[in-house]
PDB file of N, CA and C in Angstrom:
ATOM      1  N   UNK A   1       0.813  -1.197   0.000  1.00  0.00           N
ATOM      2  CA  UNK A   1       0.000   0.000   0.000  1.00  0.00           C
ATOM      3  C   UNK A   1       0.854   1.258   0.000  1.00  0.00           C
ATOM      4  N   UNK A   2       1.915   1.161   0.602  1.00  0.00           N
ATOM      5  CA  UNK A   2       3.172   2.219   1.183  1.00  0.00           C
ATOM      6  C   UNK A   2       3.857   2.270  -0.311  1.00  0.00           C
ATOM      7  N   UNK A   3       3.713   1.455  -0.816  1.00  0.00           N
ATOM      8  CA  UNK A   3       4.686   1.723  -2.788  1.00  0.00           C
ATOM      9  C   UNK A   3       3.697   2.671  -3.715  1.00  0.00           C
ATOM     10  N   UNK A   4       2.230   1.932  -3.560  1.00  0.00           N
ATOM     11  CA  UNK A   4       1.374   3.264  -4.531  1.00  0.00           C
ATOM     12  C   UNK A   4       1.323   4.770  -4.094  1.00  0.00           C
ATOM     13  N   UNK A   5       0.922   4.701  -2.958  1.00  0.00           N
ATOM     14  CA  UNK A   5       1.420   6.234  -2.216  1.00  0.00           C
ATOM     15  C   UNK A   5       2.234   7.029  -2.724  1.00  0.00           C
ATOM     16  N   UNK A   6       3.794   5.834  -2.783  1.00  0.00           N
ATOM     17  CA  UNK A   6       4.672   6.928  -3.062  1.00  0.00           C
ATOM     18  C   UNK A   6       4.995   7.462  -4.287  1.00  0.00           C
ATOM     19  N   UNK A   7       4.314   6.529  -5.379  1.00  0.00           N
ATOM     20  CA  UNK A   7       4.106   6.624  -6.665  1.00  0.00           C
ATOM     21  C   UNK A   7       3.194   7.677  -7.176  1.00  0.00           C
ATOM     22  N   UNK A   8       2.060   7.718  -6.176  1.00  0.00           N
ATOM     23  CA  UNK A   8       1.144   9.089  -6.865  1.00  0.00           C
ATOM     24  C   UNK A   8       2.249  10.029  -6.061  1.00  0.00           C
ATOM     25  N   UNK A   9       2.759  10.540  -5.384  1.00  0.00           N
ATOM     26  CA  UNK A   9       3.969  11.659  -4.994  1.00  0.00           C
ATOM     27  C   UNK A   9       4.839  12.061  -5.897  1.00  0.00           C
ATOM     28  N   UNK A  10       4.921  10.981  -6.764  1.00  0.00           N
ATOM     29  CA  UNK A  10       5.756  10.940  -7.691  1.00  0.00           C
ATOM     30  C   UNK A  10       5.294  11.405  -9.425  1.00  0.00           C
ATOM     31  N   UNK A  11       4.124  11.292  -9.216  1.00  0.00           N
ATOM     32  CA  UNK A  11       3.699  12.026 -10.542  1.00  0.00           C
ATOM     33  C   UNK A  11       3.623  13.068 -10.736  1.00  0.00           C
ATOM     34  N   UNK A  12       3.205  13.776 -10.070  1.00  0.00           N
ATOM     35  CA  UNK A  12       2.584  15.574 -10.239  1.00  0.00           C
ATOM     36  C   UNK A  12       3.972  16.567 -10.839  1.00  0.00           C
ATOM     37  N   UNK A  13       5.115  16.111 -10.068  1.00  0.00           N
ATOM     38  CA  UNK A  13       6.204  16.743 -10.670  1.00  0.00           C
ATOM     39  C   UNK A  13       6.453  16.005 -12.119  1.00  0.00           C
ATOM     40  N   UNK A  14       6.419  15.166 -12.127  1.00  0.00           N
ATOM     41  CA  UNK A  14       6.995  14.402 -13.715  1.00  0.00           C
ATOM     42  C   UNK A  14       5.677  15.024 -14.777  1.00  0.00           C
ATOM     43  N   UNK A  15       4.492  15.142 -14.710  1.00  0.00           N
ATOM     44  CA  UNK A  15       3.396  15.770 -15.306  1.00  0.00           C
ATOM     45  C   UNK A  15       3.930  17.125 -15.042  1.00  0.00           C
ATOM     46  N   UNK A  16       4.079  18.328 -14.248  1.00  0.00           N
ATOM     47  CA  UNK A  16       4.632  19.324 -14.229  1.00  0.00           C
ATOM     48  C   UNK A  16       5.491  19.593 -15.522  1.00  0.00           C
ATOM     49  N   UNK A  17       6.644  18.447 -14.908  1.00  0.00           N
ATOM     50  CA  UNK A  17       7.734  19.226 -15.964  1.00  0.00           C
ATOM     51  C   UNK A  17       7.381  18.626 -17.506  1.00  0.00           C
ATOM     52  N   UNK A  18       6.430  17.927 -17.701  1.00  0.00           N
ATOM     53  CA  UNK A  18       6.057  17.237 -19.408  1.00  0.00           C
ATOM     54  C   UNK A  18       5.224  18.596 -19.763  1.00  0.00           C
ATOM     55  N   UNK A  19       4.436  19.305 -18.827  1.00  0.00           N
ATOM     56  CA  UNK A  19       3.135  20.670 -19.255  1.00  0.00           C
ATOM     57  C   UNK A  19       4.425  21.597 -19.655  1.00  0.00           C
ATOM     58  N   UNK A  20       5.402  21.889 -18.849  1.00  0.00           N
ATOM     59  CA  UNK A  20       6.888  22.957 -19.323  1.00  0.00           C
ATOM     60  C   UNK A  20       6.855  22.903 -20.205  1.00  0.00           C
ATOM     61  N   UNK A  21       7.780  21.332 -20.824  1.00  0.00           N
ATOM     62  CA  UNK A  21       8.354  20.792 -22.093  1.00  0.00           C
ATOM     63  C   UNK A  21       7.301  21.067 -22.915  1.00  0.00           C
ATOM     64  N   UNK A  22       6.132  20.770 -22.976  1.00  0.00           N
ATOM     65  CA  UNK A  22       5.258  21.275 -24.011  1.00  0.00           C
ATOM     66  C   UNK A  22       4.877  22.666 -23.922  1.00  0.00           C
ATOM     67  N   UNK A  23       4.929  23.300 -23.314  1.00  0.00           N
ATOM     68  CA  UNK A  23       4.536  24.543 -23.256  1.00  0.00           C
ATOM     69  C   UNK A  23       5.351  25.542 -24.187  1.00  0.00           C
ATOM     70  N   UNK A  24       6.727  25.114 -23.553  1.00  0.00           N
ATOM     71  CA  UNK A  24       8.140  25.876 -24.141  1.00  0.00           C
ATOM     72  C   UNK A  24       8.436  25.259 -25.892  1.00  0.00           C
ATOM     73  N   UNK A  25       8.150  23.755 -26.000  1.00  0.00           N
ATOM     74  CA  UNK A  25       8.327  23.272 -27.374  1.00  0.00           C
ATOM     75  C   UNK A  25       7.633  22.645 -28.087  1.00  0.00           C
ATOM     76  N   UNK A  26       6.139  22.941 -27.531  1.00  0.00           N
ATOM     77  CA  UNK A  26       5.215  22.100 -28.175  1.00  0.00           C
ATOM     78  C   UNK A  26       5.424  22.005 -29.601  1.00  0.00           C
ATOM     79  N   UNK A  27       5.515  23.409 -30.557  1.00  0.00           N
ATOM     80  CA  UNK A  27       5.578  22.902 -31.941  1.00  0.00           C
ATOM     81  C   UNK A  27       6.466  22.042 -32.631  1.00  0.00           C
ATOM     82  N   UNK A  28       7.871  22.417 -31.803  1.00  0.00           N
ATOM     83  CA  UNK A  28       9.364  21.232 -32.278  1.00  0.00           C
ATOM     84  C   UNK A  28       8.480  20.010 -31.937  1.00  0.00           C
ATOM     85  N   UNK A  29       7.993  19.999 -30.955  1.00  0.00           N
ATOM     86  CA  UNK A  29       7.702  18.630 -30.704  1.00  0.00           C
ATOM     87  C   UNK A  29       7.096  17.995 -31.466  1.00  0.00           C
ATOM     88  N   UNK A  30       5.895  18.679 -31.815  1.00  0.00           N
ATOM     89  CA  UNK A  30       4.588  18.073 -32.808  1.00  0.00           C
ATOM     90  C   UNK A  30       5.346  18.039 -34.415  1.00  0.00           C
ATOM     91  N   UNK A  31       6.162  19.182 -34.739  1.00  0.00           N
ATOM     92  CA  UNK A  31       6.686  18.601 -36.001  1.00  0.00           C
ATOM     93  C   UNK A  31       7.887  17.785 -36.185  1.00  0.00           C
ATOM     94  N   UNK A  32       8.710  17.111 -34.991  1.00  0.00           N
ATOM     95  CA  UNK A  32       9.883  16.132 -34.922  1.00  0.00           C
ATOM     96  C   UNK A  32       8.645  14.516 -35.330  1.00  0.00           C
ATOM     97  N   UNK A  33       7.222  14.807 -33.948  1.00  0.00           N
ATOM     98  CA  UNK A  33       6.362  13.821 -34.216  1.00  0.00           C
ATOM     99  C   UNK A  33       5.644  13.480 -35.781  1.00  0.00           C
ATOM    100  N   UNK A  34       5.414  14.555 -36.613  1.00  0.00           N
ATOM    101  CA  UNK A  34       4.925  14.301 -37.551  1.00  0.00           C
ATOM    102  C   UNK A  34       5.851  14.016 -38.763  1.00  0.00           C
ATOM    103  N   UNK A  35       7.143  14.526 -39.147  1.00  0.00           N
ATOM    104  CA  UNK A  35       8.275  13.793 -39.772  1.00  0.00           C
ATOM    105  C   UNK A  35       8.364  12.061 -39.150  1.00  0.00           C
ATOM    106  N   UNK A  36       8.819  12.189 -38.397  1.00  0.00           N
ATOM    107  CA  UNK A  36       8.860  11.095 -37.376  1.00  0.00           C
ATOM    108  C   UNK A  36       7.938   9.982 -38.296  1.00  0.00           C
ATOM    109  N   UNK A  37       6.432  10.320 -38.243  1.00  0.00           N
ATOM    110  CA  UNK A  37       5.393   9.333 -38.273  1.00  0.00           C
ATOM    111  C   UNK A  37       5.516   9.111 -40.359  1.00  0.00           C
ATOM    112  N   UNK A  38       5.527  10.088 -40.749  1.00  0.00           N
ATOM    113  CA  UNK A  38       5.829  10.037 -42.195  1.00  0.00           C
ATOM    114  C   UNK A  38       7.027   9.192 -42.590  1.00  0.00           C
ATOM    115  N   UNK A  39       7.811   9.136 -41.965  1.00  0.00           N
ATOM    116  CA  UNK A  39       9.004   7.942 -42.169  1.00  0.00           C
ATOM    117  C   UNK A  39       8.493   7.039 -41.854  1.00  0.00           C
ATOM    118  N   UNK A  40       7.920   6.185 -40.768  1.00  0.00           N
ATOM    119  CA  UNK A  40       7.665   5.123 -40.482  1.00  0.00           C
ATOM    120  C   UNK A  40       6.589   4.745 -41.190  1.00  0.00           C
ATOM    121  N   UNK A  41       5.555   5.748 -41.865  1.00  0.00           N
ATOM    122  CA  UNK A  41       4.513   5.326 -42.507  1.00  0.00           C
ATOM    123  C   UNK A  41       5.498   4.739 -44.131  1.00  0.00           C
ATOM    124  N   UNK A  42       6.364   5.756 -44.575  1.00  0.00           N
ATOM    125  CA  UNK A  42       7.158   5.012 -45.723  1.00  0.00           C
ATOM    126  C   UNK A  42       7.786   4.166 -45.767  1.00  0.00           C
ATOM    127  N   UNK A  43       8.494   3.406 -44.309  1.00  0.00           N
ATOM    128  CA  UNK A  43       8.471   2.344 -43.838  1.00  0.00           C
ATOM    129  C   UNK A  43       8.101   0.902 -44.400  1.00  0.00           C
ATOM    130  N   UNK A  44       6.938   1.383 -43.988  1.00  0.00           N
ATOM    131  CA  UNK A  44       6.000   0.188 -43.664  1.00  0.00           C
ATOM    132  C   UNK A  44       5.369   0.245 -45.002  1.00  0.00           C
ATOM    133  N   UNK A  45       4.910   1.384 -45.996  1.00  0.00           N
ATOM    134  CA  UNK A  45       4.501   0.888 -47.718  1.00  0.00           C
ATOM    135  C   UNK A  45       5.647   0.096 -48.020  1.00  0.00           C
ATOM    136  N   UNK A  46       7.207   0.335 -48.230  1.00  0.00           N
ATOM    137  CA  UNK A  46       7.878   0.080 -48.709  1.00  0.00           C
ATOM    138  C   UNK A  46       8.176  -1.394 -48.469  1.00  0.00           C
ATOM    139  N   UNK A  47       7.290  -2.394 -47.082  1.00  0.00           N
ATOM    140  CA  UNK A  47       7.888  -3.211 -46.758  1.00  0.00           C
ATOM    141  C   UNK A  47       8.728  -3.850 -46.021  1.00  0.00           C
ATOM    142  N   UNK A  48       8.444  -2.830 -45.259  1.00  0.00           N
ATOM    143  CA  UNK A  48       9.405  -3.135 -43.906  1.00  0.00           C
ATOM    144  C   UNK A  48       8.760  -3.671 -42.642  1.00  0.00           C
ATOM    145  N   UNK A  49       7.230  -3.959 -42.605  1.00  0.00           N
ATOM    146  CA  UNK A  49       7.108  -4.792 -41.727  1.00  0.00           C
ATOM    147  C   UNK A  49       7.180  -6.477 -42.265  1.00  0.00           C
ATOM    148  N   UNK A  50       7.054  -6.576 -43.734  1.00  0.00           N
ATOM    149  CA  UNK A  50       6.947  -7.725 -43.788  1.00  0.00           C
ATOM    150  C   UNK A  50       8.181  -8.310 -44.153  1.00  0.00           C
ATOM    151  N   UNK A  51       9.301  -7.940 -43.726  1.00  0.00           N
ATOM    152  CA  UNK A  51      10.355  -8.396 -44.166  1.00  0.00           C
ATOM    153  C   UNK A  51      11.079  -8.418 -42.879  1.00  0.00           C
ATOM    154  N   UNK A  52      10.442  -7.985 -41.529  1.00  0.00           N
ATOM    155  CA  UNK A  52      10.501  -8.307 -40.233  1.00  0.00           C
ATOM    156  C   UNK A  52       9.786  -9.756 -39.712  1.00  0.00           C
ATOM    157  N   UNK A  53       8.795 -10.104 -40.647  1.00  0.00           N
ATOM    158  CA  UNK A  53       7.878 -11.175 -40.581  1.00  0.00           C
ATOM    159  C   UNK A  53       8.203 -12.453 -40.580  1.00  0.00           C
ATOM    160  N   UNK A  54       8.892 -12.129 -41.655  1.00  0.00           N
ATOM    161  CA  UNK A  54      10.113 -13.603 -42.043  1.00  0.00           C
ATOM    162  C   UNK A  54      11.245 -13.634 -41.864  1.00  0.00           C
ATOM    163  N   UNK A  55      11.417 -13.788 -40.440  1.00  0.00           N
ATOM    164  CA  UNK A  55      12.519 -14.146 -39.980  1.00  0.00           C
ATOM    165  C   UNK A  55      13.286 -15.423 -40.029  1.00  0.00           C
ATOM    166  N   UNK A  56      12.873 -16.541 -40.780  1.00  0.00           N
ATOM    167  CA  UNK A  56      13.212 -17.960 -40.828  1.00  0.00           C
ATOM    168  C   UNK A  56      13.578 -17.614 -42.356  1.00  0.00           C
ATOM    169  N   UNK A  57      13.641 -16.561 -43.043  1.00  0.00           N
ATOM    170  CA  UNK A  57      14.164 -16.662 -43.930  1.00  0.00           C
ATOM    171  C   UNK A  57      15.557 -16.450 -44.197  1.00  0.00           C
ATOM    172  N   UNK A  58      16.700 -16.656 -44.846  1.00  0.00           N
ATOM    173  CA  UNK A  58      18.161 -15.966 -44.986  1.00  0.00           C
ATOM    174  C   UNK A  58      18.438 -14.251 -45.312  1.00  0.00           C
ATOM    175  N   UNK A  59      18.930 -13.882 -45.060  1.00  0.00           N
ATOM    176  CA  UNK A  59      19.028 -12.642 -45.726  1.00  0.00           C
ATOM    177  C   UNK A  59      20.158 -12.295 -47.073  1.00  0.00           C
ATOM    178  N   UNK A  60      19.117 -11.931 -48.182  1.00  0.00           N
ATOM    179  CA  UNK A  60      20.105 -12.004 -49.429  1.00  0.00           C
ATOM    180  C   UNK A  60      20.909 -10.839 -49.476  1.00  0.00           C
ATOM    181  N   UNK A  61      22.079 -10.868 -49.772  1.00  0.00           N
ATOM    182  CA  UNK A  61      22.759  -9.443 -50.225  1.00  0.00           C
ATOM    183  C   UNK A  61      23.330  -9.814 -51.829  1.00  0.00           C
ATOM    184  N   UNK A  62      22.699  -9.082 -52.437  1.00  0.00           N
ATOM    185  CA  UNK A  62      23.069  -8.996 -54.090  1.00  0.00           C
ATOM    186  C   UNK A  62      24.040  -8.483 -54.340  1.00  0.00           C
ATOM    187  N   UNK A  63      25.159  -9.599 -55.119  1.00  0.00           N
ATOM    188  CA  UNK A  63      26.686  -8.893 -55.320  1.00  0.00           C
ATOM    189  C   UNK A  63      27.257  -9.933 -57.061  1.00  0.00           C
ATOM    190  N   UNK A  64      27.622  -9.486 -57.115  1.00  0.00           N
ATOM    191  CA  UNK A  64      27.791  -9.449 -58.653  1.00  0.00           C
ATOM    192  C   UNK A  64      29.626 -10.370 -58.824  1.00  0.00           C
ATOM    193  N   UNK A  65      29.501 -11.495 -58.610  1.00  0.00           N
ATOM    194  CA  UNK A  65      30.972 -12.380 -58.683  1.00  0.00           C
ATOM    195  C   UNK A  65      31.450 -12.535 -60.001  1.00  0.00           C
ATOM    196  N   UNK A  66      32.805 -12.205 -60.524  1.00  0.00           N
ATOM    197  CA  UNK A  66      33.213 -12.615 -61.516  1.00  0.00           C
ATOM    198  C   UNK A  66      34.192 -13.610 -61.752  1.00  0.00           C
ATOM    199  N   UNK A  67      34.210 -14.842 -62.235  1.00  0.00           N
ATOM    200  CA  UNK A  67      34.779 -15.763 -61.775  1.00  0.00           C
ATOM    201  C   UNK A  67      35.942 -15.786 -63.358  1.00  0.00           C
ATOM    202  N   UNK A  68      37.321 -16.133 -62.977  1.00  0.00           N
ATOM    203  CA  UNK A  68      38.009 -15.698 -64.097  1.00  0.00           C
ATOM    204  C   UNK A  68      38.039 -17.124 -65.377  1.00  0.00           C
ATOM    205  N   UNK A  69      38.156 -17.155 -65.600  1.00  0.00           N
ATOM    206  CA  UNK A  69      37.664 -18.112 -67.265  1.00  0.00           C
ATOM    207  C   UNK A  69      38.972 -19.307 -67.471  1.00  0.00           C
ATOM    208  N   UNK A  70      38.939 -20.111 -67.591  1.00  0.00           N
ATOM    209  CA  UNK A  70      39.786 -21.570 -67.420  1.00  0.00           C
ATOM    210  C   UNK A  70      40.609 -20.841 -68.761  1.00  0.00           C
ATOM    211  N   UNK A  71      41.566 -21.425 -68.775  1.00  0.00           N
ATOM    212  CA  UNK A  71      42.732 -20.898 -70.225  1.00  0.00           C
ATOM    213  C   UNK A  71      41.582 -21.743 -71.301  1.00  0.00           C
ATOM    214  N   UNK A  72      41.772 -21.286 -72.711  1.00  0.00           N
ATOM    215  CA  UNK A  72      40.904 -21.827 -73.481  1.00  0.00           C
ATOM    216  C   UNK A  72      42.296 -22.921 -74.571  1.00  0.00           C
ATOM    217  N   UNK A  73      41.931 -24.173 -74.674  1.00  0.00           N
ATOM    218  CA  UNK A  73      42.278 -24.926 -76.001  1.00  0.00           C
ATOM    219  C   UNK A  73      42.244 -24.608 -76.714  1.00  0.00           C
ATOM    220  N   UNK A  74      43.047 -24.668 -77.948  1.00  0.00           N
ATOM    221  CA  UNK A  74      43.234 -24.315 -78.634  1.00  0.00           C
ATOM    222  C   UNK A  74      42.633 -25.138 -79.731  1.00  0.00           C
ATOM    223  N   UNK A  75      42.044 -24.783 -80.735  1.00  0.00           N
ATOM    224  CA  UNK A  75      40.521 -25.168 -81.559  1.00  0.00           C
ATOM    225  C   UNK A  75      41.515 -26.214 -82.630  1.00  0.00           C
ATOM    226  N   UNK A  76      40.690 -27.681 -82.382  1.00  0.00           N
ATOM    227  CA  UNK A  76      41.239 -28.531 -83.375  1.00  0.00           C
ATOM    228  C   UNK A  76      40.937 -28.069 -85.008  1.00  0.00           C
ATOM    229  N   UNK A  77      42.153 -28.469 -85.283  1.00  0.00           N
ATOM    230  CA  UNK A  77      42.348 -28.234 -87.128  1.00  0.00           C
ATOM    231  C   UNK A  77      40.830 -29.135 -87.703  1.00  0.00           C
ATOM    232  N   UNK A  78      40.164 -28.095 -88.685  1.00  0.00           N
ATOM    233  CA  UNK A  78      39.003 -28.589 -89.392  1.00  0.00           C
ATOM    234  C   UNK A  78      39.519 -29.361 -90.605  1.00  0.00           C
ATOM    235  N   UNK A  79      39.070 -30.865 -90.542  1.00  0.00           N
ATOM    236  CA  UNK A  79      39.505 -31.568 -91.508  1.00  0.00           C
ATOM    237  C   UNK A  79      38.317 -31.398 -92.843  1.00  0.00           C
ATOM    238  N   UNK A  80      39.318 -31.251 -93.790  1.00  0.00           N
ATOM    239  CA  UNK A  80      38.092 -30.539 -95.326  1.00  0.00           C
ATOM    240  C   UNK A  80      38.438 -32.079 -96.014  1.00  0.00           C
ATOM    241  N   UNK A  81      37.159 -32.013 -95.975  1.00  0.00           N
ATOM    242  CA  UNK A  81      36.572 -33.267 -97.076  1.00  0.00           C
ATOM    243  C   UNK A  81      35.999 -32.723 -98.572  1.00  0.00           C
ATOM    244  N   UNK A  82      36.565 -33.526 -99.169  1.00  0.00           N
ATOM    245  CA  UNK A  82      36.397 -32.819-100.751  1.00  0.00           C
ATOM    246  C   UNK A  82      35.165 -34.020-100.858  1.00  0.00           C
ATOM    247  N   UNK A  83      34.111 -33.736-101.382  1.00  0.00           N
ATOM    248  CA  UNK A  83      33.204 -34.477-101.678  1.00  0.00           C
ATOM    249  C   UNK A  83      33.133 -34.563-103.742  1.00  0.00           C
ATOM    250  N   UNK A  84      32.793 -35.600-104.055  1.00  0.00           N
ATOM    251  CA  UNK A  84      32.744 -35.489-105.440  1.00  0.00           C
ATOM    252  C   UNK A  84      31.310 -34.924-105.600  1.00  0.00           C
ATOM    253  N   UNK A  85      31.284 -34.341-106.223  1.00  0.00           N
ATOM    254  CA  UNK A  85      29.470 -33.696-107.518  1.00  0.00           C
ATOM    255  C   UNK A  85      29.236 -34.393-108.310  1.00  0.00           C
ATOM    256  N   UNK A  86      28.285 -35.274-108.287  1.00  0.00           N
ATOM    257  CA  UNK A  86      28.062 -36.255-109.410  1.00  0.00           C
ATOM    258  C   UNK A  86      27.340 -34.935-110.095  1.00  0.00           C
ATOM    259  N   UNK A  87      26.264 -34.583-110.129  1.00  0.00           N
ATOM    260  CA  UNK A  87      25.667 -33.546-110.674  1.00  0.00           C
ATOM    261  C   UNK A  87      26.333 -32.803-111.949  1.00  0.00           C
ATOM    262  N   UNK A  88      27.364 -31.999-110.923  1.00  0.00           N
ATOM    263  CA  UNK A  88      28.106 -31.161-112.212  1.00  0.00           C
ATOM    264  C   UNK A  88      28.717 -32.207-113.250  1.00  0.00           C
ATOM    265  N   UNK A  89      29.360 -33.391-112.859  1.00  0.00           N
ATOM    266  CA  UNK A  89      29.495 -34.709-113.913  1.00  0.00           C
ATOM    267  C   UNK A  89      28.856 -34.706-115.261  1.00  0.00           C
ATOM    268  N   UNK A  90      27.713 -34.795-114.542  1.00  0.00           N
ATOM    269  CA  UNK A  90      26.708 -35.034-115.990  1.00  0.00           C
ATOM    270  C   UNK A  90      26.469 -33.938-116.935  1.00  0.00           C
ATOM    271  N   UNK A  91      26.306 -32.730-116.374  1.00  0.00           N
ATOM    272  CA  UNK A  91      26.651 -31.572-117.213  1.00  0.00           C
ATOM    273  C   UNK A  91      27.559 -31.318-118.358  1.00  0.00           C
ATOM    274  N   UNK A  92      28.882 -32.274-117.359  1.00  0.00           N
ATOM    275  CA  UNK A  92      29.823 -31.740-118.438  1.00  0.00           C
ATOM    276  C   UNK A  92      29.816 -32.886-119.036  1.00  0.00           C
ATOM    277  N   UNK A  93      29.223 -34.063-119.341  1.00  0.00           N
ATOM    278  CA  UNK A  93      29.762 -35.051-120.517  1.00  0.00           C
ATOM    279  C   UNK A  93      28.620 -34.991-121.714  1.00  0.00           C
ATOM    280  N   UNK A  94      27.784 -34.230-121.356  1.00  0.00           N
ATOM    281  CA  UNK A  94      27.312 -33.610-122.393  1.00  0.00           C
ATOM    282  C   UNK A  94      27.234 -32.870-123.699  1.00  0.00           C
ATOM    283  N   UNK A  95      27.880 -32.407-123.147  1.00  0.00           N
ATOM    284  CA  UNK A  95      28.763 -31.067-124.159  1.00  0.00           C
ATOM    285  C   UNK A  95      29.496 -32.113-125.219  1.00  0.00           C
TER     286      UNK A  95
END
């Protein structure tokens, strides 16, 4: 019973000095609060509560690896096959 007692004793000054603080800065206050709330509202469109949500997920960081290229072989010699033309053949025993 002797702890709540001393707890309402304890408010009137802490309410006091919050009526000051607002008195003296209410507007800083109200516009630190309303920036304030406009960030957290862009926040939260952008996705930032639901990416608090899933926490069992990994977290990706996108990075761009370039891995350097094995020496290349050197390209086997193309073997040329002469094929005969029967076609043009017959053309010419014509004549």
């Amino acid at each position: 019973m002797n702890l709540n007692l001393e707890l309402l004793k304890l408010l009137p000054p802490i309410f006091n000095a919050l009526d000051a603080l607002i008195d003296d800065y209410g507007v800083y206050l109200y516009l630190v609060f309303v920036w304030l709330a406009l960030a957290v509202i862009a926040w939260i469109f952008s996705g930032g509560l639901r990416k608090r949500m899933k926490e069992s997920s990994p977290t990706v960081i996108p990075c761009i690896i370039v891995m350097p290229q094995p020496p290349t072989q050197s390209a086997s010699p193309i073997i040329d096959i002469e094929a005969e033309q029967t076609w043009n053949d017959e053309d010419e025993t014509t004549d």
